[in-house]
Protein backbone atom coordinates (compact mmCIF):
# COMPACT_ATOMS: atom_id res chain seq x y z
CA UNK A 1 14.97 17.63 45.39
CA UNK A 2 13.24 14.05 45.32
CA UNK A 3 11.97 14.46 41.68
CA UNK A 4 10.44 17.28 39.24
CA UNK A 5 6.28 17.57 38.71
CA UNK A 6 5.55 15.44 35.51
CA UNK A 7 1.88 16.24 34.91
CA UNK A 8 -1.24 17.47 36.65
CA UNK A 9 -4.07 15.23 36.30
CA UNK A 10 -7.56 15.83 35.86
CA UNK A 11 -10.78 13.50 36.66
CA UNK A 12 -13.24 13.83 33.98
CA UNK A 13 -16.30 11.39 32.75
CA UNK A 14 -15.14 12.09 29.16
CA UNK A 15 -11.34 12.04 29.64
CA UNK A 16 -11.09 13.32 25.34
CA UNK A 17 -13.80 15.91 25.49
CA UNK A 18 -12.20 17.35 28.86
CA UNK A 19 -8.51 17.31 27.18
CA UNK A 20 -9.93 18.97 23.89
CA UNK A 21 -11.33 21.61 26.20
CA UNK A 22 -8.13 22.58 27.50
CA UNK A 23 -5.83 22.23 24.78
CA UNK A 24 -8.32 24.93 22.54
CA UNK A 25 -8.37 27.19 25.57
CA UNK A 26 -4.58 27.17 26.68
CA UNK A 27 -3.57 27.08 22.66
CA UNK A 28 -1.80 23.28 23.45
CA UNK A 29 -2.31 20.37 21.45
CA UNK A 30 -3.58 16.39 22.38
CA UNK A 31 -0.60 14.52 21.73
CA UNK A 32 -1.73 11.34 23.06
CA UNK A 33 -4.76 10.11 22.87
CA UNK A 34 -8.26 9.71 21.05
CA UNK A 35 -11.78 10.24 21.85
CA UNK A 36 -12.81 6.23 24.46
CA UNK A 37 -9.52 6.28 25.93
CA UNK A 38 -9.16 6.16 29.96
CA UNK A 39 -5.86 8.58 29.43
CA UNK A 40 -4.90 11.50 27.05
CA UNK A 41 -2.51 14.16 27.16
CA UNK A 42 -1.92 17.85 26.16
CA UNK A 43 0.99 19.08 25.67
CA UNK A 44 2.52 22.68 25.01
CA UNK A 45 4.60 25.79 26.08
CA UNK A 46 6.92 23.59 27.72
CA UNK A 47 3.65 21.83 30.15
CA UNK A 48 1.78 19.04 30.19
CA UNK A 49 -1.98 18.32 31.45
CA UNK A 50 -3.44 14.44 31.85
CA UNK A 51 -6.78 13.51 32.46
CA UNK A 52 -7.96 10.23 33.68
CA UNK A 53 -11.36 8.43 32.81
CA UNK A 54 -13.68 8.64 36.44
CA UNK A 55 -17.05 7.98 34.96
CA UNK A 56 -18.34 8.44 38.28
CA UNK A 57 -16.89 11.76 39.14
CA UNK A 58 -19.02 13.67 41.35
CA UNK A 59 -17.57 17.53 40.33
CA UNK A 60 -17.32 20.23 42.30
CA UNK A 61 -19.87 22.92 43.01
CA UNK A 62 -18.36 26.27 43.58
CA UNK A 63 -18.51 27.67 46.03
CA UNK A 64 -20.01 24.61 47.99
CA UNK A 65 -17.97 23.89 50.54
CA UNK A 66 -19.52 20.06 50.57
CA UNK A 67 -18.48 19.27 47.54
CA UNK A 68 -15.05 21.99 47.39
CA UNK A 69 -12.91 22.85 44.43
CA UNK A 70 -10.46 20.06 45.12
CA UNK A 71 -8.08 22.27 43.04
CA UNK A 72 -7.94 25.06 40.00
CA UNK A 73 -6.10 26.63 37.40
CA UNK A 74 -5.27 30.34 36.57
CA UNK A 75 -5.15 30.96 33.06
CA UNK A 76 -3.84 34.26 32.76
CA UNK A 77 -5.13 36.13 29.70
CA UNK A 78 -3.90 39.65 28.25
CA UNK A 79 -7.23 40.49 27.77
CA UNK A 80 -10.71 39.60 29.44
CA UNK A 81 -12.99 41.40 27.49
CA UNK A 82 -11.45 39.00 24.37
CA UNK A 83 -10.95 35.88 26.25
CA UNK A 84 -14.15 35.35 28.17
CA UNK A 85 -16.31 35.06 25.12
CA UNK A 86 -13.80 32.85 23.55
CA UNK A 87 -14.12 30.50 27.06
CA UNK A 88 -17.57 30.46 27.11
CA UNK A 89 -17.72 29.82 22.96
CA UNK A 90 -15.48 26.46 24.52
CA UNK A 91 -18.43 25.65 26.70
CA UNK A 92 -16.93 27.23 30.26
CA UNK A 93 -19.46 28.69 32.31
CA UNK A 94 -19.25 31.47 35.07
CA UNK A 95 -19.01 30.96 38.56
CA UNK A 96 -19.48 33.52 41.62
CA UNK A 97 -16.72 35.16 43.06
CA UNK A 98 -13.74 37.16 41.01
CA UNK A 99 -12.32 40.05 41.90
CA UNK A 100 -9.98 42.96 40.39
CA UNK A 101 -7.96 40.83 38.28
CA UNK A 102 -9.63 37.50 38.37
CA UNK A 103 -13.11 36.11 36.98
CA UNK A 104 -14.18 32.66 38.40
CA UNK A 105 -15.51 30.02 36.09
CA UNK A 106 -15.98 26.37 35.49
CA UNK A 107 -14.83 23.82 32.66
CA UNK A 108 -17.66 21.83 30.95
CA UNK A 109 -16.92 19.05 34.16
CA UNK A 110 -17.70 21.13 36.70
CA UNK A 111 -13.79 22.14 37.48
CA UNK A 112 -13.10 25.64 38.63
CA UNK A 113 -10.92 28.04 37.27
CA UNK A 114 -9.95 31.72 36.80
CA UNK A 115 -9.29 33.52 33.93
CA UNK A 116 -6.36 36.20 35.19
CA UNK A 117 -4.64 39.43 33.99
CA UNK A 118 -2.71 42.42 35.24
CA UNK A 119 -5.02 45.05 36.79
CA UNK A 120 -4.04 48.42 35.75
């Protein structure tokens, strides 16, 4: 092993507003960081998400393949039925695609990713 993943880091316009999104909907906290800076962090359940300022990002488009996904997180949930509305309440919006035990969707950037559970 050369070394151990640190964080995963996230392009966003409003590096803050992105974070905030993801600590409410993955129950983590901002633990560095405050609403103008070019870098904040959430942290929780033993992970750790960074986002970066880009105010020029150019997001993706699901299911574009011009401008692709460039990469997404599954957020598995015990239950859909309760957790969608609570995503969407977050500002997350619904993409195409899904399937048994996956719905699509994107953050308020533009970022894809799935909501996942067990199928019975």
């Amino acid at each position: 092993m050369i070394g151990q993943l640190h964080s995963v880091v996230i392009d966003a316009p409003d590096a803050y507003a992105l974070a905030t999104f993801y600590a409410d909907l993955l129950g983590m906290e901002v633990s560095k960081g405050s609403p103008g800076d070019d870098w904040v962090v959430v942290t929780g359940q033993g992970y750790r998400l960074a986002f970066q300022q880009a105010p020029d990002l150019t997001p993706p488009d699901w299911p574009d393949p011009q401008r692709p996904q460039q990469f997404h997180l599954d957020v598995r949930v015990a239950d859909i039925e309760e957790a969608e509305p609570r995503a969407l309440a977050l500002g997350a919006r619904p993409l195409p695609g899904g399937g048994g035990d996956f719905r699509v969707y994107a953050d308020p950037v533009g970022h894809p990713f799935c909501l996942v559970w067990d199928a019975a």
